[in-house]
C-alpha atoms as a PDB file:
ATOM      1  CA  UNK A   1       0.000   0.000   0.000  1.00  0.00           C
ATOM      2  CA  UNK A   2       1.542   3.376  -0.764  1.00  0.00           C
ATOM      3  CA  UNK A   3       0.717   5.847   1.921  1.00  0.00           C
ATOM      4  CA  UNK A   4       1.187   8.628  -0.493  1.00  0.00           C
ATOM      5  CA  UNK A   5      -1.643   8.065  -2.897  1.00  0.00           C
ATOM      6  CA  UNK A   6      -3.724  10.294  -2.888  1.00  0.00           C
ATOM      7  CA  UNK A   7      -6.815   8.429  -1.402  1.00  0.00           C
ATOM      8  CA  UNK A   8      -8.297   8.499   1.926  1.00  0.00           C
ATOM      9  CA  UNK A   9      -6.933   4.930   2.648  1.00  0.00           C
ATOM     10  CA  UNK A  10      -3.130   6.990   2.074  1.00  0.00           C
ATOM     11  CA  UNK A  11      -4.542   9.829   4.264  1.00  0.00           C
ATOM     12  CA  UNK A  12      -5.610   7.421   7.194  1.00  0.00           C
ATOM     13  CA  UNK A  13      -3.071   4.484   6.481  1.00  0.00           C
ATOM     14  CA  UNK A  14       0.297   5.912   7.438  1.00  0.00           C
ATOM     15  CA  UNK A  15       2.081   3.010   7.516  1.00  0.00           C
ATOM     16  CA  UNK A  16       2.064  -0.674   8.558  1.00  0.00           C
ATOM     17  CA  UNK A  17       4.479  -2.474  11.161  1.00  0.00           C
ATOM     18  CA  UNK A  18       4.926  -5.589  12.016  1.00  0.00           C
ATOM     19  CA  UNK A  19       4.071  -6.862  16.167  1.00  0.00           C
ATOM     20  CA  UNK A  20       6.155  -8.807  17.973  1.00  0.00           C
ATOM     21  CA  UNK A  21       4.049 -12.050  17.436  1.00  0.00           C
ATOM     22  CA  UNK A  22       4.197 -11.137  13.699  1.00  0.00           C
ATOM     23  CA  UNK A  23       0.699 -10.055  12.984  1.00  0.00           C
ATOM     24  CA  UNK A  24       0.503  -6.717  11.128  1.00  0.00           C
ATOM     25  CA  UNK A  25      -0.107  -3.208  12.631  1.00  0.00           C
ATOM     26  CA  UNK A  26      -1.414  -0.391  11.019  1.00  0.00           C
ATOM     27  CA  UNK A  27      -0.878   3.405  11.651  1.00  0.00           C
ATOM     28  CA  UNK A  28      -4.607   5.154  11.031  1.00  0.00           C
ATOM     29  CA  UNK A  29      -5.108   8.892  11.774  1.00  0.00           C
ATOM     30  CA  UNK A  30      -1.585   8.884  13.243  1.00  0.00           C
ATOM     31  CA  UNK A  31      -2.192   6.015  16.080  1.00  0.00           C
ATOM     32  CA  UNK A  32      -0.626   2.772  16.011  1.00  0.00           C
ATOM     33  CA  UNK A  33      -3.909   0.571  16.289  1.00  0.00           C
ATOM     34  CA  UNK A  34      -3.981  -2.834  17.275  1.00  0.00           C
ATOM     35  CA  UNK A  35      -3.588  -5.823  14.751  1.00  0.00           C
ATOM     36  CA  UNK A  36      -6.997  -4.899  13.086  1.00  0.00           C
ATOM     37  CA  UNK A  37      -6.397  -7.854  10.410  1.00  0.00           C
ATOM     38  CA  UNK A  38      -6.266 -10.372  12.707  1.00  0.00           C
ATOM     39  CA  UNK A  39     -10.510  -8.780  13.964  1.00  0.00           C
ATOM     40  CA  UNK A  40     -11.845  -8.616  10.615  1.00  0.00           C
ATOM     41  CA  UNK A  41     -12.396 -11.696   8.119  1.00  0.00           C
ATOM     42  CA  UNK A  42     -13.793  -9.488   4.894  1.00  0.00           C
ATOM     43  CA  UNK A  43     -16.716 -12.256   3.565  1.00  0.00           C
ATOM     44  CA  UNK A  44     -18.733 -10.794   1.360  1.00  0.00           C
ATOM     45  CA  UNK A  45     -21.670 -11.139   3.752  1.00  0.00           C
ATOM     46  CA  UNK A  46     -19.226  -8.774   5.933  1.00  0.00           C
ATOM     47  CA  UNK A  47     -18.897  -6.248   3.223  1.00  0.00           C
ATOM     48  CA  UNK A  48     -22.216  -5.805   2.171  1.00  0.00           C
ATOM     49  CA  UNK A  49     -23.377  -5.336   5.959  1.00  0.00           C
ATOM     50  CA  UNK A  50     -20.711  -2.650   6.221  1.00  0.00           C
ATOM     51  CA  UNK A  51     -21.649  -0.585   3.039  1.00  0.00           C
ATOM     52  CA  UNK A  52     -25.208  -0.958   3.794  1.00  0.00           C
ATOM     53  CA  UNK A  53     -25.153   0.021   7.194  1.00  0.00           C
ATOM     54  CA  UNK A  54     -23.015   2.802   6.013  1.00  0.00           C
ATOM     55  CA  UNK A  55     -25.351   3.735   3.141  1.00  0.00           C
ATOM     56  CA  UNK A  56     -22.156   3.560   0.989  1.00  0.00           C
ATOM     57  CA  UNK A  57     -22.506   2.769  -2.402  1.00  0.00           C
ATOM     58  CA  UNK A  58     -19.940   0.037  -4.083  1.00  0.00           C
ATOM     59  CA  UNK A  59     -18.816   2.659  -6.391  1.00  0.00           C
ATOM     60  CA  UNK A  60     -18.012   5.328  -3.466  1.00  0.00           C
ATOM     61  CA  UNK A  61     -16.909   2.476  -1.264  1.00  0.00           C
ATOM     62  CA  UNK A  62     -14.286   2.171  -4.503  1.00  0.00           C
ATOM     63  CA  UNK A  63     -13.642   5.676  -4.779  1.00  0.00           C
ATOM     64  CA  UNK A  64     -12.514   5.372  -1.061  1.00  0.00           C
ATOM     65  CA  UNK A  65     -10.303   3.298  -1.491  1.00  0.00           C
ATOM     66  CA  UNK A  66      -8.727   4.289  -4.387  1.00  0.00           C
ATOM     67  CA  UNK A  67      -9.452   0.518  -6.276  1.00  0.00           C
ATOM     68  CA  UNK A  68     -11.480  -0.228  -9.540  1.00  0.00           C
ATOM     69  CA  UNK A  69     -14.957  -0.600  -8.818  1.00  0.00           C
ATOM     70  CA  UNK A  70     -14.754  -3.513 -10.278  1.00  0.00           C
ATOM     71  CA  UNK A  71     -12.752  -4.589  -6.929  1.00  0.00           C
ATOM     72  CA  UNK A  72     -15.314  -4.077  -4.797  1.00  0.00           C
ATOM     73  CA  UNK A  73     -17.948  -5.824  -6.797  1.00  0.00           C
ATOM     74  CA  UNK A  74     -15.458  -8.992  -7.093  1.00  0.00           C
ATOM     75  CA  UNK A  75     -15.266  -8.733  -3.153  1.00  0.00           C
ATOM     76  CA  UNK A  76     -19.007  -8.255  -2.519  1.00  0.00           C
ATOM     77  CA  UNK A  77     -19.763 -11.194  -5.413  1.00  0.00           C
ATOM     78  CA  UNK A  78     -17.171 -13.692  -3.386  1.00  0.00           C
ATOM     79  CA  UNK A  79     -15.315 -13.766  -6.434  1.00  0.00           C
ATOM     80  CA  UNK A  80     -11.897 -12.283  -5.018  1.00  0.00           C
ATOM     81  CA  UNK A  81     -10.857 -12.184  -1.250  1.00  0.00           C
ATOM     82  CA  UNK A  82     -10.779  -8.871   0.442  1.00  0.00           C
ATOM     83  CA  UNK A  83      -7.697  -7.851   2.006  1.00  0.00           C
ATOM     84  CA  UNK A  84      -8.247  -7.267   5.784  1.00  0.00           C
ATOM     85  CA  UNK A  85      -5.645  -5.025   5.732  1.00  0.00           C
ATOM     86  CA  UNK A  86      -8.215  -3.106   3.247  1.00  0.00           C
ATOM     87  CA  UNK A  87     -11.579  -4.235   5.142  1.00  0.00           C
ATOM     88  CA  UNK A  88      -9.947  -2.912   8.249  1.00  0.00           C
ATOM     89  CA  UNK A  89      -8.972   0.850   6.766  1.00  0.00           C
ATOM     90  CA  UNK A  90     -12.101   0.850   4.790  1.00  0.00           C
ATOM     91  CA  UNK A  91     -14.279   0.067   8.447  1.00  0.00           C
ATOM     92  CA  UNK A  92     -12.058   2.819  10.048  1.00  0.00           C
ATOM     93  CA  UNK A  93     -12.707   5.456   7.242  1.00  0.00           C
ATOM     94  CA  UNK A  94     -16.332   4.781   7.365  1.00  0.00           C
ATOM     95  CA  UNK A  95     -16.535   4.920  11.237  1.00  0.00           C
ATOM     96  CA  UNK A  96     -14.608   7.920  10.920  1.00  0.00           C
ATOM     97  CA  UNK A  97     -17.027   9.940   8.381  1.00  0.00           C
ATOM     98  CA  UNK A  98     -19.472   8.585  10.212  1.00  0.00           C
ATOM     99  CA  UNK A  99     -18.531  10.576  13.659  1.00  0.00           C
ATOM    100  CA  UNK A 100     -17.877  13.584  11.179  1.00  0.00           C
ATOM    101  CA  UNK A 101     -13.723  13.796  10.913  1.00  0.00           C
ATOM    102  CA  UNK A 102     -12.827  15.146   7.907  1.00  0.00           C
ATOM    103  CA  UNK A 103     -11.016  12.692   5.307  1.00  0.00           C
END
């Protein structure tokens, strides 16, 4: 993932480390956060809960992200398997427009 694009998942996804144990870390809104990928298994049962609850579209969910919409409709289908490093940064920018922080 390159922090630098110019996406919200670059503005909120500063970086990744790895934890002691090995699982992967990830730096959102400038706090090291727990290993989020090891809480979040992206099905696409999981997905469409989170844009729906959201009222995201798949296209904006895309947009988001900075990924083909075609992505997200492979993810949502079952097709292709969602990162959870993704999942997790797309759950945290939602949550985060949600409470009203700027992107």
């Amino acid at each position: 993932m390159n922090p630098s694009k110019t996406t919200l998942l670059g503005h909120f996804c500063h970086g990744i480390g790895s934890t002691p144990g090995g699982a992967e870390s990830i730096r959102i809104g400038g706090g090291l956060k727990p290993p989020l990928c090891a809480a979040i298994s992206p099905t696409p049962t999981w997905l469409r809960a989170l844009l729906a609850r959201h009222k995201i579209s798949q296209c904006a969910a895309a947009r988001l992200l900075g990924v083909d919409p075609r992505s997200v409709r492979r993810w949502v289908a079952g097709d292709r398997k969602m990162s959870p490093f993704v999942a997790a940064a797309l759950r945290e920018m939602l949550v985060n427009m949600r409470k009203g922080a700027k992107p």
